[in-house]
C-alpha atoms as a PDB file:
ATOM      1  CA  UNK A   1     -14.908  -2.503  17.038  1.00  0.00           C
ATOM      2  CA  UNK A   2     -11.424  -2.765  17.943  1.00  0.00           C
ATOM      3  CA  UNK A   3      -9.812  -1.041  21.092  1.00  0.00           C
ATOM      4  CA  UNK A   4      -6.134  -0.917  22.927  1.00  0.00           C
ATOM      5  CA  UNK A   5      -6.162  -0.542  26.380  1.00  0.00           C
ATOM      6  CA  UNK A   6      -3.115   1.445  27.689  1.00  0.00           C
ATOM      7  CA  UNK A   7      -2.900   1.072  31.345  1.00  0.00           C
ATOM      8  CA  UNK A   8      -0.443  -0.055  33.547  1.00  0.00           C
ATOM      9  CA  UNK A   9      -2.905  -1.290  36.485  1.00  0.00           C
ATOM     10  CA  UNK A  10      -3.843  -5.013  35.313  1.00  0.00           C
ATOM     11  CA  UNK A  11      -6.912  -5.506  37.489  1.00  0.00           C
ATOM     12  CA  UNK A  12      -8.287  -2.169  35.821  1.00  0.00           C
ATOM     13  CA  UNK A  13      -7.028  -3.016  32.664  1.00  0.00           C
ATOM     14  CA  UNK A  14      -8.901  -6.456  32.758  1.00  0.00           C
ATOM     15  CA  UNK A  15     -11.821  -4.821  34.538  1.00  0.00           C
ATOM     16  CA  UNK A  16     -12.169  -2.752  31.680  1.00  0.00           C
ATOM     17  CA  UNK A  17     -11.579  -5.580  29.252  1.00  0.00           C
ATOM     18  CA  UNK A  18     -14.188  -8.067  30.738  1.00  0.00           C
ATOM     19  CA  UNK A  19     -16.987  -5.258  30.610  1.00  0.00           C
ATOM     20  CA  UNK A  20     -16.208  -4.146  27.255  1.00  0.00           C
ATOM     21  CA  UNK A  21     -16.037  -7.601  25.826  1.00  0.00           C
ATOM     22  CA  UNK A  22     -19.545  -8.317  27.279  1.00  0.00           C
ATOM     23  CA  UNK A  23     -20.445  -4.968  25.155  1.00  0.00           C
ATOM     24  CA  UNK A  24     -19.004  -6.726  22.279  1.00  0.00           C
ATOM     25  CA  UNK A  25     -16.002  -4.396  21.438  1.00  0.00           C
ATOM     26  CA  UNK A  26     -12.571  -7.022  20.842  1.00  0.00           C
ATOM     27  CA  UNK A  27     -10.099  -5.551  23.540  1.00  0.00           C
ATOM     28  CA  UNK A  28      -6.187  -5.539  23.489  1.00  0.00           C
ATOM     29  CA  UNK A  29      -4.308  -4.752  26.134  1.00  0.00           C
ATOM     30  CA  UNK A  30      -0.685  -3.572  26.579  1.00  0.00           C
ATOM     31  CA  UNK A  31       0.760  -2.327  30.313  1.00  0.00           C
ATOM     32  CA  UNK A  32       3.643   0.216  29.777  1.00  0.00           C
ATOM     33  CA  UNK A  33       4.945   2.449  26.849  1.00  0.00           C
ATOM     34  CA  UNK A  34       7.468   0.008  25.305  1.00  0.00           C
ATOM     35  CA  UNK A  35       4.412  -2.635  24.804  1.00  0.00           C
ATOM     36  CA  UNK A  36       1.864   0.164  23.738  1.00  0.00           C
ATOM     37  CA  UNK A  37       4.521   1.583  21.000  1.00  0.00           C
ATOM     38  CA  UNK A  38       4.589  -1.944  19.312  1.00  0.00           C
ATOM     39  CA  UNK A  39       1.040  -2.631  19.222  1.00  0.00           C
ATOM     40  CA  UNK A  40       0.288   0.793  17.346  1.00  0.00           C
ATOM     41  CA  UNK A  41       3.091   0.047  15.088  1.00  0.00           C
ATOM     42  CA  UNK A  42       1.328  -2.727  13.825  1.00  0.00           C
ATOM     43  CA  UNK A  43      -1.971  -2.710  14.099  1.00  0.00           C
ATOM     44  CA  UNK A  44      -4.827  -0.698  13.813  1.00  0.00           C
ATOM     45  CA  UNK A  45      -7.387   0.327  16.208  1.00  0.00           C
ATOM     46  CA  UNK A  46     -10.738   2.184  16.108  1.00  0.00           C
ATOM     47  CA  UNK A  47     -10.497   3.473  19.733  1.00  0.00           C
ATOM     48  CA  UNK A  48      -7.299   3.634  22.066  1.00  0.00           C
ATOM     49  CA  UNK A  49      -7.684   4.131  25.851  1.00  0.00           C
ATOM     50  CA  UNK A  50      -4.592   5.640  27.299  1.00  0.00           C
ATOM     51  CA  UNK A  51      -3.244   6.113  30.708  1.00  0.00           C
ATOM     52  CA  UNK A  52      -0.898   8.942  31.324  1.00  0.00           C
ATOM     53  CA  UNK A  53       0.992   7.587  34.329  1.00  0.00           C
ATOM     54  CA  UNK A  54       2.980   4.444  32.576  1.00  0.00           C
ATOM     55  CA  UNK A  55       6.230   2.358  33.180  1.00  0.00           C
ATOM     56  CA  UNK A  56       8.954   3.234  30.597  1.00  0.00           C
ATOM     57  CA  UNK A  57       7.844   7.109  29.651  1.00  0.00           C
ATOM     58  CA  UNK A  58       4.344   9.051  29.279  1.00  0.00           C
ATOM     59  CA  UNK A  59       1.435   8.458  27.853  1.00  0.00           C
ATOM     60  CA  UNK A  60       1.708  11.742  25.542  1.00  0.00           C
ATOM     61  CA  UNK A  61       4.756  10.494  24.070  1.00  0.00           C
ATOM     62  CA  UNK A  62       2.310   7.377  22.782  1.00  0.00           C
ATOM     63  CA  UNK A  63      -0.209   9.616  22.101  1.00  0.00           C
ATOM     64  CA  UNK A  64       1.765  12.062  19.696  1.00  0.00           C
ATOM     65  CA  UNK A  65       3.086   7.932  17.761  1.00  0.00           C
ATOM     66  CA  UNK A  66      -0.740   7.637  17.210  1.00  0.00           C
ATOM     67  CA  UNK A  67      -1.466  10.809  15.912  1.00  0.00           C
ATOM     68  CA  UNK A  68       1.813  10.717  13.385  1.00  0.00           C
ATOM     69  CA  UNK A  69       1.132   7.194  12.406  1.00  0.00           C
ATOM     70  CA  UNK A  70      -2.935   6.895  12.035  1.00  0.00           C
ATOM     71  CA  UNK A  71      -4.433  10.346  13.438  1.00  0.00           C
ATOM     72  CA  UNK A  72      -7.677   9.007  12.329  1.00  0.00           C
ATOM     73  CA  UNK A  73      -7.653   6.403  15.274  1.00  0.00           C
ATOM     74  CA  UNK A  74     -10.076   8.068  18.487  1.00  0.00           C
ATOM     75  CA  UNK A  75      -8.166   8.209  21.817  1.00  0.00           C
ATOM     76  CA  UNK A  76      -9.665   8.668  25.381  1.00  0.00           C
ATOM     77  CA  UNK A  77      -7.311   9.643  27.776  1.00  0.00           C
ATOM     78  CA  UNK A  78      -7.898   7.562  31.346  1.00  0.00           C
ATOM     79  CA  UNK A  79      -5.414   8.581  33.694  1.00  0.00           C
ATOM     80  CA  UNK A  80      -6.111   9.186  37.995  1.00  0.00           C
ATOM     81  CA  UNK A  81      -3.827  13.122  36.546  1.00  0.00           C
ATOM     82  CA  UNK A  82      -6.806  15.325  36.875  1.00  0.00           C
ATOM     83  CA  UNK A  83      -4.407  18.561  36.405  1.00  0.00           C
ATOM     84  CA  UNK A  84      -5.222  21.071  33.726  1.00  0.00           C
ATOM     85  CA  UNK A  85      -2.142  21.294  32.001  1.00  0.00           C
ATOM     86  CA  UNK A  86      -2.211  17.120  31.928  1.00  0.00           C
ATOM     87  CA  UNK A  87      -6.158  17.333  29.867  1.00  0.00           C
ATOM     88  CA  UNK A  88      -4.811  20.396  27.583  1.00  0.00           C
ATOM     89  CA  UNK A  89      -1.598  18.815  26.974  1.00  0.00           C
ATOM     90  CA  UNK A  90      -3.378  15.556  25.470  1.00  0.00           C
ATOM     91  CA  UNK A  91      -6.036  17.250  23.845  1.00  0.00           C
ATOM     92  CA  UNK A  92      -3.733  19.756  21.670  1.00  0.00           C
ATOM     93  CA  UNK A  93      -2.402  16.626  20.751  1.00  0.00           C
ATOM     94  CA  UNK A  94      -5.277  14.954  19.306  1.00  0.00           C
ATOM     95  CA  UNK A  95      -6.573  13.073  22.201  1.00  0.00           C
ATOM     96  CA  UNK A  96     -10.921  13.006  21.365  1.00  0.00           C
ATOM     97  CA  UNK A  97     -12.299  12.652  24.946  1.00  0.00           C
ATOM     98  CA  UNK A  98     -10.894  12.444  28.727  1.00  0.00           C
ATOM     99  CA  UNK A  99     -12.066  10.706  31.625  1.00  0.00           C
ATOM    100  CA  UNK A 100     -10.898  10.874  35.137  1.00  0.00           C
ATOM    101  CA  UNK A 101     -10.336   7.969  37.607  1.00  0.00           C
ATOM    102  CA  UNK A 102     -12.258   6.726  39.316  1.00  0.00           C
ATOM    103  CA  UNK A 103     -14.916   5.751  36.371  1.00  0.00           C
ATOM    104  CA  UNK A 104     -17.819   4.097  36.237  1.00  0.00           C
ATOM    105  CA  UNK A 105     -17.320   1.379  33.438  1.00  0.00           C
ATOM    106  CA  UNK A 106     -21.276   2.085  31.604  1.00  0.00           C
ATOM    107  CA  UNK A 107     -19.900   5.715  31.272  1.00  0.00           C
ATOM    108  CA  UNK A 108     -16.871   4.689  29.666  1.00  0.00           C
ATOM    109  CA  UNK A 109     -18.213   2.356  27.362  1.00  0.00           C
ATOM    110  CA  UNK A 110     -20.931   5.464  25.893  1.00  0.00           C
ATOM    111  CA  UNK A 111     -18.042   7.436  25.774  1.00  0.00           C
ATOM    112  CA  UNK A 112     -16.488   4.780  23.563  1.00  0.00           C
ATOM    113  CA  UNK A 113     -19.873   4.441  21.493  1.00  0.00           C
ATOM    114  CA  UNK A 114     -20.020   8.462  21.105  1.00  0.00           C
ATOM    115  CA  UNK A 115     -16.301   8.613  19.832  1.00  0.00           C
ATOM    116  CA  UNK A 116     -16.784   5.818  17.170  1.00  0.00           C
ATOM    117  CA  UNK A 117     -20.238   7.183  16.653  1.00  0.00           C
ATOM    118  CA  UNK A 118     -18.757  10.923  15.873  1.00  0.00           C
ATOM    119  CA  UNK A 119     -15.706   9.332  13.981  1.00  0.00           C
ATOM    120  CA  UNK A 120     -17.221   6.954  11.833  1.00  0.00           C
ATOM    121  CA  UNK A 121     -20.731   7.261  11.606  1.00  0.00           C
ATOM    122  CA  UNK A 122     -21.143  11.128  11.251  1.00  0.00           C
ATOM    123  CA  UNK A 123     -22.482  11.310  14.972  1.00  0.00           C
ATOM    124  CA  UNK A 124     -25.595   9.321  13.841  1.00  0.00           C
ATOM    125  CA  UNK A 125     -27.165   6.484  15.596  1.00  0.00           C
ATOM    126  CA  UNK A 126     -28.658   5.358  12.459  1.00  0.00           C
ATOM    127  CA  UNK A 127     -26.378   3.854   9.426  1.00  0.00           C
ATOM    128  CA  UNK A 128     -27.659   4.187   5.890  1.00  0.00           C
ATOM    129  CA  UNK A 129     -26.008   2.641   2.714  1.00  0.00           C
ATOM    130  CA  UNK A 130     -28.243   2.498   0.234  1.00  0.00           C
ATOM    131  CA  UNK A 131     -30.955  -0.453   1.319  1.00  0.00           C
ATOM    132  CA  UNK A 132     -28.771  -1.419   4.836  1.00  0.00           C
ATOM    133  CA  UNK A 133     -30.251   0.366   7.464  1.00  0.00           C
ATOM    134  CA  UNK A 134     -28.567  -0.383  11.284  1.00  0.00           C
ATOM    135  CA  UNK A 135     -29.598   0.651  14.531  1.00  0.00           C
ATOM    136  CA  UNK A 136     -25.727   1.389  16.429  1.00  0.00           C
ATOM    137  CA  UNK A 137     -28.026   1.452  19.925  1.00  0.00           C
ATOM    138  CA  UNK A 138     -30.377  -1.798  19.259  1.00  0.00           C
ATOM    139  CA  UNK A 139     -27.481  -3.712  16.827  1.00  0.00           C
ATOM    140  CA  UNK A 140     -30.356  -4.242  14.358  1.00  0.00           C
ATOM    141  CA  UNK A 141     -30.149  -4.631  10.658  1.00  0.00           C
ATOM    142  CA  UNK A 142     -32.495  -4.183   8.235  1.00  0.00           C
ATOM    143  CA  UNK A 143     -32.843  -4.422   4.345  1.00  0.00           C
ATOM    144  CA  UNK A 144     -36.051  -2.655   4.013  1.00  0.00           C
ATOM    145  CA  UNK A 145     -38.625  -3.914   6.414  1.00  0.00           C
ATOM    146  CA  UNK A 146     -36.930  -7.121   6.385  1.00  0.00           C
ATOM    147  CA  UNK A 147     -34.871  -7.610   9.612  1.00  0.00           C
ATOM    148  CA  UNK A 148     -31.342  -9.422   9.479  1.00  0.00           C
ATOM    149  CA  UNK A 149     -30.417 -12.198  11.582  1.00  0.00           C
ATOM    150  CA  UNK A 150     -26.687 -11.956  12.192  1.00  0.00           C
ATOM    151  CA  UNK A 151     -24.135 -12.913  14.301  1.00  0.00           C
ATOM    152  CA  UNK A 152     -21.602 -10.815  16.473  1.00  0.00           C
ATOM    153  CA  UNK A 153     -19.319 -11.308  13.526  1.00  0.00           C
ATOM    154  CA  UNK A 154     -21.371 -10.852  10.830  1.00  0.00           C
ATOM    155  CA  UNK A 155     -22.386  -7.438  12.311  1.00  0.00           C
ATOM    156  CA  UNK A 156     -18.859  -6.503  12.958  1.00  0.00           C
ATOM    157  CA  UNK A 157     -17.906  -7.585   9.696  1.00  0.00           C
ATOM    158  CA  UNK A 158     -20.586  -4.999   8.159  1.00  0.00           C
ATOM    159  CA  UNK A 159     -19.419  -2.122   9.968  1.00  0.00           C
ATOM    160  CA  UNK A 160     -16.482  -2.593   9.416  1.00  0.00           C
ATOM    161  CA  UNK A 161     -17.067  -2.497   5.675  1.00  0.00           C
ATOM    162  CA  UNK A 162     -19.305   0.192   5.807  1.00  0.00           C
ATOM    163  CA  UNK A 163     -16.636   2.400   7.511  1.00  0.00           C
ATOM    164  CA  UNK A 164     -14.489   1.542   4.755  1.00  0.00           C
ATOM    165  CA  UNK A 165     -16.696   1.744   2.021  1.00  0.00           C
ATOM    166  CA  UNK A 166     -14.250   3.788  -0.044  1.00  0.00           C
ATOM    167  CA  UNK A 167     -11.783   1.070  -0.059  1.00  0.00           C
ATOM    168  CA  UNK A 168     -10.934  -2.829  -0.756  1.00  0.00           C
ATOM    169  CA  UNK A 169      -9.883  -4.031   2.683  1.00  0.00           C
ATOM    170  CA  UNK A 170      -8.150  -6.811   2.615  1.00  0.00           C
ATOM    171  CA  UNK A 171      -8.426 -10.338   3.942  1.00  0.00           C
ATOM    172  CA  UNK A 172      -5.431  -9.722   6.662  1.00  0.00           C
ATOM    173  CA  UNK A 173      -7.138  -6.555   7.674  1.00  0.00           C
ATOM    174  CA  UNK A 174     -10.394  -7.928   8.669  1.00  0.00           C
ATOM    175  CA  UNK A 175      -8.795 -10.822  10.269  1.00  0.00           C
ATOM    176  CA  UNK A 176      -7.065  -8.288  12.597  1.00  0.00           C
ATOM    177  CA  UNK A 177     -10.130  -6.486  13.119  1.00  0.00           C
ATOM    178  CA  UNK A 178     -12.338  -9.725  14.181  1.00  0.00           C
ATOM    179  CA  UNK A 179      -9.465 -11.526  16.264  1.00  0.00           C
ATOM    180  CA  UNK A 180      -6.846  -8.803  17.253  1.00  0.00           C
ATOM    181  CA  UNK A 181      -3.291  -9.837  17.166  1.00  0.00           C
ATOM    182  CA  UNK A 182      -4.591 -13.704  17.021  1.00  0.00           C
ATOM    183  CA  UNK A 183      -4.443 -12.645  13.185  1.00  0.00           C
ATOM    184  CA  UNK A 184      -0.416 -13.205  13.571  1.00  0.00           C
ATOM    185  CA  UNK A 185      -0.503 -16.905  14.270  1.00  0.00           C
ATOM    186  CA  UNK A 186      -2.725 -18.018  11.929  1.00  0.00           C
ATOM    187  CA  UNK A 187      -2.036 -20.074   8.406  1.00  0.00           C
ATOM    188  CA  UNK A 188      -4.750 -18.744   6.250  1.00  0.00           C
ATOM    189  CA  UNK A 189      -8.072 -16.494   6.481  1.00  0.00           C
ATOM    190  CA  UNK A 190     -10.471 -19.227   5.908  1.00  0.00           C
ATOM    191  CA  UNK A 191     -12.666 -18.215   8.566  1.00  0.00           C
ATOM    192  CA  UNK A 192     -13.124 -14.728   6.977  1.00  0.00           C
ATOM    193  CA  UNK A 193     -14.455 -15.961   3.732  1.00  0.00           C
ATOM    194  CA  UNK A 194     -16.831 -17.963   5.824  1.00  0.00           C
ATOM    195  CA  UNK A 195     -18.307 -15.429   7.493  1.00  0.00           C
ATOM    196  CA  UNK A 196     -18.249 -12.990   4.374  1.00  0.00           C
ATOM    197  CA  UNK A 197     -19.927 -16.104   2.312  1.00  0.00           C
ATOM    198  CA  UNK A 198     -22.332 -16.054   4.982  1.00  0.00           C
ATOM    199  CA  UNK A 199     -22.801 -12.513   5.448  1.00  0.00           C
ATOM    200  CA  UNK A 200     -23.573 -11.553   1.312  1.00  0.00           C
ATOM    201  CA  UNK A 201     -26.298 -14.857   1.626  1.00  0.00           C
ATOM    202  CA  UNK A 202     -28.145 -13.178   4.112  1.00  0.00           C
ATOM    203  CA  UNK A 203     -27.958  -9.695   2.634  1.00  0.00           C
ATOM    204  CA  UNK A 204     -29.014 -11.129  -0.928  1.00  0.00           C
ATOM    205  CA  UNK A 205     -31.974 -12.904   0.416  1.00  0.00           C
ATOM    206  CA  UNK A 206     -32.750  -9.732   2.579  1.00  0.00           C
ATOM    207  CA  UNK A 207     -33.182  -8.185  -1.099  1.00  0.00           C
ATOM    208  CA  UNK A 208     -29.202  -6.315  -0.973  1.00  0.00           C
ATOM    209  CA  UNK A 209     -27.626  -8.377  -3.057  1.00  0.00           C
ATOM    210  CA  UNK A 210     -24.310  -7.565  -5.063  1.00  0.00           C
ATOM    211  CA  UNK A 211     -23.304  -5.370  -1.761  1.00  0.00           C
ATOM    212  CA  UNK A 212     -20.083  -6.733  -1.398  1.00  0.00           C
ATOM    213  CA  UNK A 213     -17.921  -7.075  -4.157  1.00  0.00           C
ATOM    214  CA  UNK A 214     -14.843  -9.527  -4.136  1.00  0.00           C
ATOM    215  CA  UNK A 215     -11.641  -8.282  -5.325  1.00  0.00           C
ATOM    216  CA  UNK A 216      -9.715 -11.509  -6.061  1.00  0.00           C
ATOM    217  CA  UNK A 217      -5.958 -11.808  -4.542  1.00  0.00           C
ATOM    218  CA  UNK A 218      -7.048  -8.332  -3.080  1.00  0.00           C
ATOM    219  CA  UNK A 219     -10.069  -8.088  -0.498  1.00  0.00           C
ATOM    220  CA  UNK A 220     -13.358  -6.979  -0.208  1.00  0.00           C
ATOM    221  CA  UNK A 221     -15.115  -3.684  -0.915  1.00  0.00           C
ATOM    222  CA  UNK A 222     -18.756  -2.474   0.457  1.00  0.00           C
ATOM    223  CA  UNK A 223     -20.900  -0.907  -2.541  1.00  0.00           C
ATOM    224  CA  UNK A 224     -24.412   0.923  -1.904  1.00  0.00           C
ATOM    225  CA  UNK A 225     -26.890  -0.955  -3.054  1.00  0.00           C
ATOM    226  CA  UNK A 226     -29.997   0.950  -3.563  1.00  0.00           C
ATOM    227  CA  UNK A 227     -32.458  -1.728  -4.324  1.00  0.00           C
ATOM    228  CA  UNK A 228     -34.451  -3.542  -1.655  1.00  0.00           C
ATOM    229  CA  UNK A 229     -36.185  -6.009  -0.509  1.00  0.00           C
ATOM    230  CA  UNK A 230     -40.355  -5.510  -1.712  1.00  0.00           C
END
């Protein structure tokens, strides 16, 4: 999953980063509101951590951008402002969770897994579509009672279509989801049709073939498959 970290204190910030790339989440980072405007202008994230206290205005003002632009995107407020008015103020807007400093970084990281969890999952640690089965705690897969071998991308790359089974997502969008704003400098999208080329193999010899259908010039789109694997 994808997540912007708002804050203005760069040995947090890359505190926070290191630890949550270790917990395999793909971290952005952006240090006052000016830089935090133009990254949720253009791109999207599953999970925004947002400071209050920021150079160049407040945090709310970056909050109420997110929840015009794409209110479906979870935000946890992290900001040292342990006021009342501060933790309403950001929660009438939309903000999902709040966490005081100081914070220790395994608590902010389930608090991370709980939001997604909730927003995209239906507060389930089990997925289901049709055959797929995965385990959000353990990262396991399974097509039946086979087990699936895959790779941190591979997984991410399932999720992610999963979440968005109701829609063709296209190649540029799940570039930007595996590599962040990386997606901007690069010439083509081979490396996504690798991994999805890898990715329908191992579902199709799991027994789930046919999940992922390819929408030529378009994208890709997720589609329950109900048989499995015998």
């Amino acid at each position: 999953m994808k997540l912007l970290i708002v804050e203005d204190e760069r040995e947090l910030s890359d505190s926070i980063v290191n630890f949550l790339n270790r917990e395999d989440y793909l971290c952005e980072q952006a240090f006052s509101v000016p830089e935090a405007m133009t990254k949720v202008g253009l791109y999207e994230y599953d999970c925004i951590l947002l400071d209050l206290m920021l150079p160049g205005g407040s945090g709310l003002d970056v909050l109420r951008r997110i929840k015009k632009e794409t209110p479906q995107t979870g935000v946890i407020i992290v900001s040292a402002k342990d006021s009342l008015d501060d933790k309403v103020a950001g929660l009438k807007i939309g903000a999902d969770d709040y966490l005081a400093k100081p914070f220790h970084l395994p608590e902010l990281s389930m608090r991370i897994f709980a939001l997604l969890r909730r927003k995209c999952f239906a507060n389930d640690n089990i997925v289901c579509s049709g055959a797929v089965e995965i385990d959000l705690l353990s990262k396991e897969v399974k097509v039946g009672n086979k087990n699936l071998d895959l790779t941190k991308t591979e997984y991410e790359l399932l999720l992610f279509l999963i979440e968005n089974r109701k829609r063709v997502v296209s190649k540029s969008a799940l570039a930007e989801h595996l590599s962040g704003d990386m997606a901007d400098m690069m010439n083509d999208f081979n490396f996504v049709y690798a991994h999805i080329k890898n990715l329908k193999a191992k579902l199709a010899d799991a027994g789930a073939a046919d999940c992922i259908k390819t929408f030529y010039g378009t994208g890709y789109k997720w589609e329950e498959n109900e048989k499995s694997a015998e």
